[in-house]
Protein backbone atom coordinates (compact mmCIF):
# COMPACT_ATOMS: atom_id res chain seq x y z
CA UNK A 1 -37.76 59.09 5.83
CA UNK A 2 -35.14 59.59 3.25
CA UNK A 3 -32.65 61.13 5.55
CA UNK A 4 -32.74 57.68 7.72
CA UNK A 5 -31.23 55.25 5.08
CA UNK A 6 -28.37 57.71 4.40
CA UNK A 7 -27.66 57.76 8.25
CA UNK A 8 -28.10 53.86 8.96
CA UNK A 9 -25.53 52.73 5.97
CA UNK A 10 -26.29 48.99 5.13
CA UNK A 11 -29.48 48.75 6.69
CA UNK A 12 -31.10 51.40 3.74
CA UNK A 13 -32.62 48.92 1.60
CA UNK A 14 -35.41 47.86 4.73
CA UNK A 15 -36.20 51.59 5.06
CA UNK A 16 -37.95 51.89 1.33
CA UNK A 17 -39.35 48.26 1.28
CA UNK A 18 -41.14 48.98 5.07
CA UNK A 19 -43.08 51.62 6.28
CA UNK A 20 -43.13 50.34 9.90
CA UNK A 21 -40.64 51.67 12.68
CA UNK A 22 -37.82 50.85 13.46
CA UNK A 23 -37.83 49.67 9.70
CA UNK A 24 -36.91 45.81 9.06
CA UNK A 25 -32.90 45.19 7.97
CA UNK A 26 -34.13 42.84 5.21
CA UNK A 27 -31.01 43.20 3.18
CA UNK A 28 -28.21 43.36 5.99
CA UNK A 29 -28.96 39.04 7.20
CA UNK A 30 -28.65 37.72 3.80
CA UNK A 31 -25.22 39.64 3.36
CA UNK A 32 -24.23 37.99 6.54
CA UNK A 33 -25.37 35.00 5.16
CA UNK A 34 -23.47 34.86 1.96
CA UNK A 35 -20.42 36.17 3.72
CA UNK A 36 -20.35 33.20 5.77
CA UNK A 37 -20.72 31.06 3.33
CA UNK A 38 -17.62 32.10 0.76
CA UNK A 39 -15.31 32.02 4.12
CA UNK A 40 -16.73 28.36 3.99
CA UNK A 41 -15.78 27.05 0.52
CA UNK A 42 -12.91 29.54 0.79
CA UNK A 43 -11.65 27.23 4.11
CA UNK A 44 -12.56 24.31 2.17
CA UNK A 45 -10.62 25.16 -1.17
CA UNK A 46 -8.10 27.73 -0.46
CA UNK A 47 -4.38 26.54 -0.15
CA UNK A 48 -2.32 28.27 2.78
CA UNK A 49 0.58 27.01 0.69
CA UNK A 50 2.14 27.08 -2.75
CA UNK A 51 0.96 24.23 -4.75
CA UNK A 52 5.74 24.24 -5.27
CA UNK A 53 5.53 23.21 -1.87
CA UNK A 54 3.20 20.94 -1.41
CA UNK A 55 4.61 18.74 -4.36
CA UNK A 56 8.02 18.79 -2.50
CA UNK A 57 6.80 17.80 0.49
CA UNK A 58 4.71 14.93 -0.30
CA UNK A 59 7.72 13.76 -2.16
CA UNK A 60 9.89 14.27 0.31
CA UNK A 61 7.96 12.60 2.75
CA UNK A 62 7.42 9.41 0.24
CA UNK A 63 11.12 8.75 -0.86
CA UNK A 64 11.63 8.47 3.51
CA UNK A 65 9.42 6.47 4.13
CA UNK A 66 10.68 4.19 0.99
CA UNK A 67 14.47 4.67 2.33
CA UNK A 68 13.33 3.39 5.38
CA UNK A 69 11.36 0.40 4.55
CA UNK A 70 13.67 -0.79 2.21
CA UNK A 71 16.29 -1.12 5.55
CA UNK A 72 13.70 -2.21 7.51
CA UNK A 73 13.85 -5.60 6.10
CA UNK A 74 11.55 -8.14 3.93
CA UNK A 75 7.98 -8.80 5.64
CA UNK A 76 4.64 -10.30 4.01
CA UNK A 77 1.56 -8.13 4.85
CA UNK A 78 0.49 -11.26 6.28
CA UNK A 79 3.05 -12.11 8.85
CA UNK A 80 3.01 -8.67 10.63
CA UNK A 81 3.15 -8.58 13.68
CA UNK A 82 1.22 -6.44 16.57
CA UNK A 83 4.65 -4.36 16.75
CA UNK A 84 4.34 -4.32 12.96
CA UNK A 85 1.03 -3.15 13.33
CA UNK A 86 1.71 0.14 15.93
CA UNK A 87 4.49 1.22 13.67
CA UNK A 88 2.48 1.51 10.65
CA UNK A 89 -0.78 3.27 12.46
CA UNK A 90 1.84 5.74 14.06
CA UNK A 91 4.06 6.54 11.12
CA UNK A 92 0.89 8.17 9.37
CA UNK A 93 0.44 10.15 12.14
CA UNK A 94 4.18 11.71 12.44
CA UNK A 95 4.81 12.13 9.05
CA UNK A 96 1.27 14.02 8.50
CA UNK A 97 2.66 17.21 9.93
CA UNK A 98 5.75 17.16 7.17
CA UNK A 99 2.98 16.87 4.43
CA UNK A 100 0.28 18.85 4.71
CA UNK A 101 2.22 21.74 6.53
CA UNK A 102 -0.16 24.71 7.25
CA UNK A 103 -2.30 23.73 4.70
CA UNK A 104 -5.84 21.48 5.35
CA UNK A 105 -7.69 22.82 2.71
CA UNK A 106 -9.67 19.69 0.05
CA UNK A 107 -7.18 21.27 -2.46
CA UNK A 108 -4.33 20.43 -1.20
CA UNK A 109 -5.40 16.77 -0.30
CA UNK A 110 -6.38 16.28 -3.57
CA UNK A 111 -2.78 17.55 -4.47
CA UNK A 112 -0.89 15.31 -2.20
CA UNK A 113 -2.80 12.37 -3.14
CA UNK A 114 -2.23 12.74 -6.74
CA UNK A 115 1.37 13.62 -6.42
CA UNK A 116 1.94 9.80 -4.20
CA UNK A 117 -0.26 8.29 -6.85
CA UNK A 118 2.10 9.82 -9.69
CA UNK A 119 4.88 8.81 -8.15
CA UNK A 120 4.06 5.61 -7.22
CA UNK A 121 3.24 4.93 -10.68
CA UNK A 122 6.29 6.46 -12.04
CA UNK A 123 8.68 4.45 -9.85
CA UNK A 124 7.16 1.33 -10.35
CA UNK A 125 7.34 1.63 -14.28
CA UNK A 126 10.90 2.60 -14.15
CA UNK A 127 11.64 -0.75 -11.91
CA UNK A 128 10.11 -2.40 -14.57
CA UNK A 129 12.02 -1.76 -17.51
CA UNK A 130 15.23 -0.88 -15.71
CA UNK A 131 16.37 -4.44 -13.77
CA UNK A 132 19.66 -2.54 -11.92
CA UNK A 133 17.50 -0.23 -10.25
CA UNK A 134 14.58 -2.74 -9.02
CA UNK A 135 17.65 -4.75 -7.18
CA UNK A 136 19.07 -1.39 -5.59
CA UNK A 137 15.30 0.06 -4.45
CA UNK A 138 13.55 -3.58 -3.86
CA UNK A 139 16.85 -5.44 -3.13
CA UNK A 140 17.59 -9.17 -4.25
CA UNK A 141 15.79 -12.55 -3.46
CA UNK A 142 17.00 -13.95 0.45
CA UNK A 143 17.72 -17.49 1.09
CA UNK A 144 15.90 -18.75 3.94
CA UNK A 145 15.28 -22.46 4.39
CA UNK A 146 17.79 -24.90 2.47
CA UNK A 147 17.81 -28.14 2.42
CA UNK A 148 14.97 -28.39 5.42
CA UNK A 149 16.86 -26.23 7.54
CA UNK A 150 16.06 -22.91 8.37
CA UNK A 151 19.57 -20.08 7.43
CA UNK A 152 19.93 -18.88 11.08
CA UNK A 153 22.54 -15.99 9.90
CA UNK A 154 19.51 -14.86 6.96
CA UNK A 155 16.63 -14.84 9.35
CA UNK A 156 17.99 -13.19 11.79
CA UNK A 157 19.30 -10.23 9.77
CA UNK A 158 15.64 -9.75 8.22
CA UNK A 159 14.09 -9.93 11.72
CA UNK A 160 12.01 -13.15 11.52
CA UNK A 161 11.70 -15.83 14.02
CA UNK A 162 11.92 -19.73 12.91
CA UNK A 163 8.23 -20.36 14.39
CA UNK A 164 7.28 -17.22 12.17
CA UNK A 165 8.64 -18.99 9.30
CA UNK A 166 7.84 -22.55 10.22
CA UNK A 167 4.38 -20.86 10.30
CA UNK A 168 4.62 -19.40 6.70
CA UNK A 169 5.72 -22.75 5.63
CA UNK A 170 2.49 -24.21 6.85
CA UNK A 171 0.37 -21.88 5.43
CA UNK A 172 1.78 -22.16 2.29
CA UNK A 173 2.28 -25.71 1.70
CA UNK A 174 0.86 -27.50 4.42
CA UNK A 175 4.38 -28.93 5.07
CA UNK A 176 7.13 -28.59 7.97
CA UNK A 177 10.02 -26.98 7.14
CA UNK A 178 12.41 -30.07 7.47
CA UNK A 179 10.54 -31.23 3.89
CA UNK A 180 11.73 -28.01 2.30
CA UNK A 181 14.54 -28.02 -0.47
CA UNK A 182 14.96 -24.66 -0.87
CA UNK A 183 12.68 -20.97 0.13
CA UNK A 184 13.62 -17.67 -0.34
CA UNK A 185 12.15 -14.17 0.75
CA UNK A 186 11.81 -12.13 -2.35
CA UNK A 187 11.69 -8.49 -2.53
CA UNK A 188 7.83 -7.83 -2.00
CA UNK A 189 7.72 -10.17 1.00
CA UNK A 190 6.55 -13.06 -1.13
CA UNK A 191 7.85 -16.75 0.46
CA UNK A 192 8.75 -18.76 -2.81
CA UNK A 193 9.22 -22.66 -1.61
CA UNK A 194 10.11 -25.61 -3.34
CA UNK A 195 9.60 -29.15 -1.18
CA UNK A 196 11.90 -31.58 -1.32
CA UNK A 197 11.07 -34.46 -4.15
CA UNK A 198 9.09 -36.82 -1.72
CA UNK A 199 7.24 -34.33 -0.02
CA UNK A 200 5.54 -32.56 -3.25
CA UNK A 201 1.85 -33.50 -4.95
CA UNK A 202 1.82 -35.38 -8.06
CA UNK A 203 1.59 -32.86 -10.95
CA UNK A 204 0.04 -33.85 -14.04
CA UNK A 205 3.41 -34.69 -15.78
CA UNK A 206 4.51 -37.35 -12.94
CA UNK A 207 0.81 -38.74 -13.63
CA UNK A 208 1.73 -38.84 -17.41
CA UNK A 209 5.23 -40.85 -16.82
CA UNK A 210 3.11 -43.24 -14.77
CA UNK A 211 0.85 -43.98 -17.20
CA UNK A 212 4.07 -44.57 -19.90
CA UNK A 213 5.76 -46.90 -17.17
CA UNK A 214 2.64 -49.13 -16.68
CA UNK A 215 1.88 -49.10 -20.62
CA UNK A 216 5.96 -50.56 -20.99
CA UNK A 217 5.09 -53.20 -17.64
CA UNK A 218 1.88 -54.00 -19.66
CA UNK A 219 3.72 -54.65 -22.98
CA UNK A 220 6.64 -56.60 -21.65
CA UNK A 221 4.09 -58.86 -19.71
CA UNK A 222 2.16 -59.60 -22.80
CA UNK A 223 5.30 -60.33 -24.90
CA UNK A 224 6.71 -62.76 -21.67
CA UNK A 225 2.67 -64.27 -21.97
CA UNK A 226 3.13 -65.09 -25.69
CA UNK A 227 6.54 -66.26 -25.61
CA UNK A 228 5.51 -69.05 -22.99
CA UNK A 229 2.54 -69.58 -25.11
């Protein structure tokens, strides 16, 4: 039986541990196995590109997509529209391509994420300590409601409708915007608005000078009292 192993290559190992025939290939499934499974984790981990690469595109990719939103014009999250909406859940799907490449391996994921994370981080600690720079990326503060009026020529160049603001207004302040003194669209999409002077809540300080103004009324009626007295 010696001669048969020699003949049968891989499947030599069943010959001496059976004495039945045909012998059993005992040895040649688990190799099969185990092949399998490193062409697994190798699909799984391997990168199909150089890490070089991968790092340029992601950044590459990033700085776009921050070019073009920073034309695009101001816009809270929460005033987007449905158009808003269908840009946003397409533009992940064209610029996917330009990331990953030929890669789609957990390795290179895991590189692309932490290369947006990194640089996401970076740019937003430069903005902070470097005030030039945050008004060339993020831009500068646009006046949009002054004096209860809404700035026609300012709205329309950051693509909002006066109903759309009108409706921020609302939201914000439970106000119209004729009682507005002055809003303005900063950078980040935030709405900043001041009311007019009649329109605003009492604030603890206006309840403070009322309390001074009726202590004076109270004074200068007890001194009139004691004088007729």
């Amino acid at each position: 039986m010696s001669a048969w192993p020699e003949r049968h290559g891989a499947l030599w190992c069943g010959a001496f541990l059976s004495e039945q025939w045909p012998p059993r290939t005992l040895c040649a499934q688990p190799i099969e196995v185990s092949r399998e499974a490193s062409e697994m984790w190798n699909d799984i981990f391997e990168l199909h590109i150089t890490v070089a690469e991968k790092v340029t595109r992601t950044l590459l990719v990033y700085v776009l997509i921050l070019i073009l939103f920073r034309f695009a014009g101001k816009r809270d999250l929460a005033n987007l529209n449905a158009f808003d909406f269908v840009v946003i859940f397409l533009l992940s799907n064209v610029v996917q391509n330009a990331i990953i490449g030929d890669d789609q391996s957990v390795t290179g994921g895991v590189i692309g994420a932490a290369t947006l994370v990194a640089a996401n981080a970076a740019i937003n600690r430069w903005l902070a300590v470097d005030e030039r720079a945050a008004h060339i990326i993020e831009g500068t503060p646009t006046t949009v409601i002054e004096e209860g009026k809404p700035v026609q020529k300012a709205i329309k160049r950051l693509g909002l409708r006066s109903d759309e603001l009108g409706d921020a207004v609302r939201k914000q302040t439970g106000s119209e915007i004729s009682g507005v003194a002055h809003s303005r669209l900063e950078p980040d999409g935030r709405l900043v608005v001041v009311l007019r002077r009649e329109e605003r809540n009492a604030t603890r300080s206006d309840i403070d000078e009322l309390k001074r103004r009726l202590i004076t009324i109270e004074e200068l009626l007890r001194a009139r009292t004691e004088q007729a007295d």
